[in-house]
PDB file of N, CA and C in Angstrom:
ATOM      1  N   UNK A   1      86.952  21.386  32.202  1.00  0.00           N
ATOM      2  CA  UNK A   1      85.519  21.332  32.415  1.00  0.00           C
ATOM      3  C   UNK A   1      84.926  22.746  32.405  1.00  0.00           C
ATOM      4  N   UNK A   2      85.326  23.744  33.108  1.00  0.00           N
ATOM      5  CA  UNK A   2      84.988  25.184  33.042  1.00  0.00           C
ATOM      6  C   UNK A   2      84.872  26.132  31.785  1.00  0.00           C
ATOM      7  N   UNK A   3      85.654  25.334  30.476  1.00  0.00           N
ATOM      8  CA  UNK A   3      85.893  25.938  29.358  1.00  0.00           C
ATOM      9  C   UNK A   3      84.682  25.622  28.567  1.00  0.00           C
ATOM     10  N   UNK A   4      84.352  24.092  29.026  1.00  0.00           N
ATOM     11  CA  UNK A   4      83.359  23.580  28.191  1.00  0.00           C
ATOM     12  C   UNK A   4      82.197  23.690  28.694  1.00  0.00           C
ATOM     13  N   UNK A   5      81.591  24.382  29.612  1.00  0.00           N
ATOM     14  CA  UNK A   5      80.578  24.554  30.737  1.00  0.00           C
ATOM     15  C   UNK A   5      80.182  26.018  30.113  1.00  0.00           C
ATOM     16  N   UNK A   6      81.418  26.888  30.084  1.00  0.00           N
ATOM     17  CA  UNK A   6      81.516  28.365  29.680  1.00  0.00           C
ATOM     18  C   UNK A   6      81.015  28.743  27.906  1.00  0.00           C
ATOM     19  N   UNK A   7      81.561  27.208  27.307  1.00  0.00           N
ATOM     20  CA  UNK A   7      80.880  27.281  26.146  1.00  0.00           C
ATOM     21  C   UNK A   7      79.522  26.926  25.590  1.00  0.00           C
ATOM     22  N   UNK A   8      79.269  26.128  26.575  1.00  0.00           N
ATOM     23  CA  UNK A   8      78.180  25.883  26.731  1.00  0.00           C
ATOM     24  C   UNK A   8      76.929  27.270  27.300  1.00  0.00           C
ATOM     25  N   UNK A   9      76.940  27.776  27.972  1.00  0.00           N
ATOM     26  CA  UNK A   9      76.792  29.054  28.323  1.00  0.00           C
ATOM     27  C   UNK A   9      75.958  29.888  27.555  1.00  0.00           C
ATOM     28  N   UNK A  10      77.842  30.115  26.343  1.00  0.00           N
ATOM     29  CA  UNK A  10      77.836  31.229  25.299  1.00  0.00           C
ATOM     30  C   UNK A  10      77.000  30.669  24.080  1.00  0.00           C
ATOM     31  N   UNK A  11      76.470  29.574  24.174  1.00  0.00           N
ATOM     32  CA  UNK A  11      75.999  28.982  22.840  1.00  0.00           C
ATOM     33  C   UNK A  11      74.399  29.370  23.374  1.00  0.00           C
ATOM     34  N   UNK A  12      74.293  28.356  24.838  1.00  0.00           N
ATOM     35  CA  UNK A  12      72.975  28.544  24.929  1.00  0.00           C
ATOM     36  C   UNK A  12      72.305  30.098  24.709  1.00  0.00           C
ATOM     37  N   UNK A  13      73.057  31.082  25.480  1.00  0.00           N
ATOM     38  CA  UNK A  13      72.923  32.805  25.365  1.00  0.00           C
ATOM     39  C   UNK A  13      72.756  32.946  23.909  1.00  0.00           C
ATOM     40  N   UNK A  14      72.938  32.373  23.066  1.00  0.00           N
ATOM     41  CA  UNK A  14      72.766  32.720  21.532  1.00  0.00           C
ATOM     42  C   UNK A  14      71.871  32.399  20.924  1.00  0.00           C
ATOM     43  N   UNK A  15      71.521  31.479  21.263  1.00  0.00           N
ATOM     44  CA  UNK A  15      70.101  30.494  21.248  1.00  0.00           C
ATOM     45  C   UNK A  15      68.886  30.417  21.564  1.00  0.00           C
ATOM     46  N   UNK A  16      69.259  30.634  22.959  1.00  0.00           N
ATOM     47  CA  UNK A  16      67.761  30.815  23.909  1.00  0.00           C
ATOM     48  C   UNK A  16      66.818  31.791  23.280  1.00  0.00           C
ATOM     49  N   UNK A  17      66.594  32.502  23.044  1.00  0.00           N
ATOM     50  CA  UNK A  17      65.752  33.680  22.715  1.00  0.00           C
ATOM     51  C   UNK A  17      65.348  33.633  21.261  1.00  0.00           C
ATOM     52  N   UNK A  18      65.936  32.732  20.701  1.00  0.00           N
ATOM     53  CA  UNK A  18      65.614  32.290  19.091  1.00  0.00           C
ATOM     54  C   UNK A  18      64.422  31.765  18.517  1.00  0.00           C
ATOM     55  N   UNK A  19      64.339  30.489  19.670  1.00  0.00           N
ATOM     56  CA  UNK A  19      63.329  29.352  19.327  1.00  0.00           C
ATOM     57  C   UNK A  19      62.167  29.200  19.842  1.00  0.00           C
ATOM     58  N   UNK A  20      60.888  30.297  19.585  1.00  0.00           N
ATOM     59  CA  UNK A  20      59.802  30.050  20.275  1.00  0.00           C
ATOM     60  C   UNK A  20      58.995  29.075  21.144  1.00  0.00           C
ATOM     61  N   UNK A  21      59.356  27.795  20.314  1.00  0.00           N
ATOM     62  CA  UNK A  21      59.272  26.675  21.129  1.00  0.00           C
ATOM     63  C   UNK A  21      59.653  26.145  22.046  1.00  0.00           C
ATOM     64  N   UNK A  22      60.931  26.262  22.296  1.00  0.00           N
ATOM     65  CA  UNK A  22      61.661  25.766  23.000  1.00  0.00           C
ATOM     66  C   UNK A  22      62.725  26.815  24.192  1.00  0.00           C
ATOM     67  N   UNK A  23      62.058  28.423  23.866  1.00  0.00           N
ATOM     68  CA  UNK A  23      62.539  28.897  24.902  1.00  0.00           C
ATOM     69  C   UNK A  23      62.607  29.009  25.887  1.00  0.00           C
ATOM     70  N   UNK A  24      61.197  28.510  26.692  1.00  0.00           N
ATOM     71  CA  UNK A  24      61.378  28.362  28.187  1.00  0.00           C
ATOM     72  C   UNK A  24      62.537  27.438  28.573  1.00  0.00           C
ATOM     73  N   UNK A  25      62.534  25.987  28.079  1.00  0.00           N
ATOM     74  CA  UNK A  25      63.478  25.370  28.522  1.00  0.00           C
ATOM     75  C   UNK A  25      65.229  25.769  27.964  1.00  0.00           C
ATOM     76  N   UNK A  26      64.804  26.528  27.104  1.00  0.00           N
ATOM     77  CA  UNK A  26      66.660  27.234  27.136  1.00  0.00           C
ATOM     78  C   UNK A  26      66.917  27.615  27.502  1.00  0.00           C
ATOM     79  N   UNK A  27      65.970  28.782  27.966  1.00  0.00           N
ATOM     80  CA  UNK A  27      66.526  30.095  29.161  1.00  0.00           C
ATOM     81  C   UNK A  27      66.755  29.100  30.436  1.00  0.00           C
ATOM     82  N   UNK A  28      66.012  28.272  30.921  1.00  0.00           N
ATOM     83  CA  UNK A  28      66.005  27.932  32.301  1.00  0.00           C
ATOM     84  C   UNK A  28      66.943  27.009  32.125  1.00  0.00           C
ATOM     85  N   UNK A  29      67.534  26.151  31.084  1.00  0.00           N
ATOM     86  CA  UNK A  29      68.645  25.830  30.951  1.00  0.00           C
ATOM     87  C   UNK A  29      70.316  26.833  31.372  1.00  0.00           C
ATOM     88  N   UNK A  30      69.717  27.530  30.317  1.00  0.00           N
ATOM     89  CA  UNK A  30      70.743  29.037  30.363  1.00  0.00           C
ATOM     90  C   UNK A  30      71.099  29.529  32.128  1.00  0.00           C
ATOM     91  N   UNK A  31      70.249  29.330  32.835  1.00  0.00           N
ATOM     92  CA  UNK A  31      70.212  30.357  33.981  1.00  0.00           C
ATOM     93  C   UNK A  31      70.817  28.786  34.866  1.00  0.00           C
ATOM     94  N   UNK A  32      70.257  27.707  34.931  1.00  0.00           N
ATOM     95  CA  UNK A  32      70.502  26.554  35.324  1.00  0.00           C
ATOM     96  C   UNK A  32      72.519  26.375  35.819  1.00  0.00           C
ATOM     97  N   UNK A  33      72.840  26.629  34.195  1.00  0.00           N
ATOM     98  CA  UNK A  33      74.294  26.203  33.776  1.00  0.00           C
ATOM     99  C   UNK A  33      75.061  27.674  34.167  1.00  0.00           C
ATOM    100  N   UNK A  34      74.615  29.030  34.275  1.00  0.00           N
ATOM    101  CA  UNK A  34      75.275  30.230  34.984  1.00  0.00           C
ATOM    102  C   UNK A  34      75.233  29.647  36.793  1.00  0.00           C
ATOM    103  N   UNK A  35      73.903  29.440  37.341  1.00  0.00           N
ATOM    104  CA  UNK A  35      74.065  29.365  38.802  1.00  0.00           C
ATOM    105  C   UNK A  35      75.309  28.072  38.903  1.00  0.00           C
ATOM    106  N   UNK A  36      75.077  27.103  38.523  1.00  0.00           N
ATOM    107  CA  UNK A  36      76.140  25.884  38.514  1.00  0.00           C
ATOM    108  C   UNK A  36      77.570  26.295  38.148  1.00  0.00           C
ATOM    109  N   UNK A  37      77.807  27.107  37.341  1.00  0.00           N
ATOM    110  CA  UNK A  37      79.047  27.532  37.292  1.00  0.00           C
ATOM    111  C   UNK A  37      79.401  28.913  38.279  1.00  0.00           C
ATOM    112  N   UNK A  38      78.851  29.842  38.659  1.00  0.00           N
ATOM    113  CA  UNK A  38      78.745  30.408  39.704  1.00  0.00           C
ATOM    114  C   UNK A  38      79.164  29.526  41.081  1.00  0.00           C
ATOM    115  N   UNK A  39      79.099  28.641  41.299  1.00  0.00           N
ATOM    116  CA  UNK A  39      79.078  27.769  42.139  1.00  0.00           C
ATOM    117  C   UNK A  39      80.352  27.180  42.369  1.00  0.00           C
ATOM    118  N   UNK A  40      80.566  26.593  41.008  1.00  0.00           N
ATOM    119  CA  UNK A  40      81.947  25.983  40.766  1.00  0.00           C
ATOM    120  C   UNK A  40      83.094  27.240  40.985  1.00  0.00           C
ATOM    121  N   UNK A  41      82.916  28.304  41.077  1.00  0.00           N
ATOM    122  CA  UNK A  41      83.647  29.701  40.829  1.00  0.00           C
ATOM    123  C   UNK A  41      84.092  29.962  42.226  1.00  0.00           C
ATOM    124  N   UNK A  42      82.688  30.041  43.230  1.00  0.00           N
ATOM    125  CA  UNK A  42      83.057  29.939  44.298  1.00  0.00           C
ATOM    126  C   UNK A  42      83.786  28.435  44.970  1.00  0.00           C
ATOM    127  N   UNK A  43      83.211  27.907  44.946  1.00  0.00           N
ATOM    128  CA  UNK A  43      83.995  26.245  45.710  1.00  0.00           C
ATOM    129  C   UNK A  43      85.527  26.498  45.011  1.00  0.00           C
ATOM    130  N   UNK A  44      85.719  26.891  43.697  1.00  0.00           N
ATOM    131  CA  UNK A  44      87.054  26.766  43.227  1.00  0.00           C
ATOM    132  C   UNK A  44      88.327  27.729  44.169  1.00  0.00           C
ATOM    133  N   UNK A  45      87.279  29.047  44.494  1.00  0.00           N
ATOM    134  CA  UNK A  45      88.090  30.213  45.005  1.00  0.00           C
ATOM    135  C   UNK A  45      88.452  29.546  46.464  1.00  0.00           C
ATOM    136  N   UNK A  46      87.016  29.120  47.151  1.00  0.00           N
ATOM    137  CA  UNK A  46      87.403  28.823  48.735  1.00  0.00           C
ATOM    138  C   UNK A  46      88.478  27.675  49.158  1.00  0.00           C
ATOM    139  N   UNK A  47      88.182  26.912  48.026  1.00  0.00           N
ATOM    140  CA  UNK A  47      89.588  25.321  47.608  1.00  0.00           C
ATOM    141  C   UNK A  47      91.266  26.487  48.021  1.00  0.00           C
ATOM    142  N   UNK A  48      91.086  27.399  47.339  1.00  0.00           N
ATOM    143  CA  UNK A  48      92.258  28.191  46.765  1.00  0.00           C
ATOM    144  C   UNK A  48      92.568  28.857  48.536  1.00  0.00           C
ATOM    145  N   UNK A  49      91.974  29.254  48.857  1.00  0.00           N
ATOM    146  CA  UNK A  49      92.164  30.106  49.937  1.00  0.00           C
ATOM    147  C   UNK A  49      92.606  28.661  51.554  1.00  0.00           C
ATOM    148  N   UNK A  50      91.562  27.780  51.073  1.00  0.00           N
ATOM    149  CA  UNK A  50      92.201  26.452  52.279  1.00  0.00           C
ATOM    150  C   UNK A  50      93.547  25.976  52.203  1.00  0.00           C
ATOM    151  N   UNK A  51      93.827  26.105  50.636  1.00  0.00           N
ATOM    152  CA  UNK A  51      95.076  25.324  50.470  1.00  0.00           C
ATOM    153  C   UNK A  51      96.244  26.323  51.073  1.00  0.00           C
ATOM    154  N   UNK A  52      96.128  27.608  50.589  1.00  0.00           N
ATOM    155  CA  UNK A  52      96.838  28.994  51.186  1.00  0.00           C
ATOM    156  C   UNK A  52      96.885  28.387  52.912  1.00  0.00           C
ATOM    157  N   UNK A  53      95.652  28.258  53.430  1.00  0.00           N
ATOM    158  CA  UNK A  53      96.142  28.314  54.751  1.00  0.00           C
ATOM    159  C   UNK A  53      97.053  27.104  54.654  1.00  0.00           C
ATOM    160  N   UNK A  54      96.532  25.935  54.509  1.00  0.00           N
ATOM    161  CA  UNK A  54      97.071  24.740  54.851  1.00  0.00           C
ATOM    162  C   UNK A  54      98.674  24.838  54.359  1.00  0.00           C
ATOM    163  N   UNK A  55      98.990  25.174  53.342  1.00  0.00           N
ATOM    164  CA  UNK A  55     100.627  25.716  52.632  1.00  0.00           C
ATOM    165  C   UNK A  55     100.994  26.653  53.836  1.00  0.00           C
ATOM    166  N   UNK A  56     100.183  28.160  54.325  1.00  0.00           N
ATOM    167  CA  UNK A  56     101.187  28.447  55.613  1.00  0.00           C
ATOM    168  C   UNK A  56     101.572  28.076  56.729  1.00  0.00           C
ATOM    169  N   UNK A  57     100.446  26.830  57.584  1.00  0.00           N
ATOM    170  CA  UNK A  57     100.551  26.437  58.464  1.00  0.00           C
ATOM    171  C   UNK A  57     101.280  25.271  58.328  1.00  0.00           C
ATOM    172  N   UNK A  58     102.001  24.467  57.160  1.00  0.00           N
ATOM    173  CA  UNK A  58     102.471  23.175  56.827  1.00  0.00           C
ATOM    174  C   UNK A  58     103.671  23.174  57.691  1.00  0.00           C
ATOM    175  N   UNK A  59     104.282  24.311  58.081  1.00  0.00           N
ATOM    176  CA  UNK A  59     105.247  23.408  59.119  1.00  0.00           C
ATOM    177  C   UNK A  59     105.090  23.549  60.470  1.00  0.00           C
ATOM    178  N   UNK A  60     104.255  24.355  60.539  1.00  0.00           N
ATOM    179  CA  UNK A  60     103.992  23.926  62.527  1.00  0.00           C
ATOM    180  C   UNK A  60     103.125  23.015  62.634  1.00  0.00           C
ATOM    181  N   UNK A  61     102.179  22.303  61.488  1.00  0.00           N
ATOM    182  CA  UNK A  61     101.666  20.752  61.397  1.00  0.00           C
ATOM    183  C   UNK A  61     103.054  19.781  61.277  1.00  0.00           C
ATOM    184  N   UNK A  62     104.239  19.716  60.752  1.00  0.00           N
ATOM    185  CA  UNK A  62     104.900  18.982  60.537  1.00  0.00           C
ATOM    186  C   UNK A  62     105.733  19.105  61.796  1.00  0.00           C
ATOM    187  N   UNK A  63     105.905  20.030  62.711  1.00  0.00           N
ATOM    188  CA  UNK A  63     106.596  20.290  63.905  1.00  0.00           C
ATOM    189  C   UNK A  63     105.582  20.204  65.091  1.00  0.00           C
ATOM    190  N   UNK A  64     104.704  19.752  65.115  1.00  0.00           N
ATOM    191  CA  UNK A  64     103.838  19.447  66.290  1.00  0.00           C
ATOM    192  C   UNK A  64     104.418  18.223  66.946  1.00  0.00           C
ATOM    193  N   UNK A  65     104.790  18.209  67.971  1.00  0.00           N
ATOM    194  CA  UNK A  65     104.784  17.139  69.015  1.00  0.00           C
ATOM    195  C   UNK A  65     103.865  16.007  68.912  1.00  0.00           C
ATOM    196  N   UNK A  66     104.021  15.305  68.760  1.00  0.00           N
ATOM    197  CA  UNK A  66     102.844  14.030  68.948  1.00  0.00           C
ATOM    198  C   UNK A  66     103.733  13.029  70.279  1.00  0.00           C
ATOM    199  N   UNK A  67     103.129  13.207  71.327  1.00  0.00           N
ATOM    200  CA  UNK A  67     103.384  12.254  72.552  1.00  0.00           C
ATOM    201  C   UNK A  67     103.654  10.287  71.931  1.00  0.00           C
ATOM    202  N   UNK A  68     104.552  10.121  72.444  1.00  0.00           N
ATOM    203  CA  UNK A  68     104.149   8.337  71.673  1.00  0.00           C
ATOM    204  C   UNK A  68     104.311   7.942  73.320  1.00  0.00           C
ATOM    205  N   UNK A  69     103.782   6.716  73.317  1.00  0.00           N
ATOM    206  CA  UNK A  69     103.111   6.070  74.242  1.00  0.00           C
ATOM    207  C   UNK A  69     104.069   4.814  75.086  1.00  0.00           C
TER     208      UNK A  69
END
């Protein structure tokens, strides 16, 4: 999805500034599909960094005591 988001991007950036008519809505397209992938960039990194914790803490979650009743 990121490849095709990214190409999407590089096409619109080629484009936008071409078509008198239709440049407002390319650029704001253009800027639209950078913040959205900006986005995805971050959520992807912070995914990356939870899983890090959750992978170091995986065995004192698997060695916790749970009381049974």
């Amino acid at each position: 999805m990121k490849e095709k988001t990214e190409n999407l991007i590089k096409r619109l950036e080629l484009i936008k500034d071409s078509d008198p008519f239709n440049k407002r809505i390319l650029n704001d397209c253009f800027d639209h599909f950078r913040t959205l992938q900006d986005e995805v960039d971050r959520l992807i990194y912070h995914n990356n960094n939870l899983m890090n914790v959750i992978y170091q803490n995986q065995t004192e979650l698997e060695n916790i005591d749970v009381p049974t009743r």
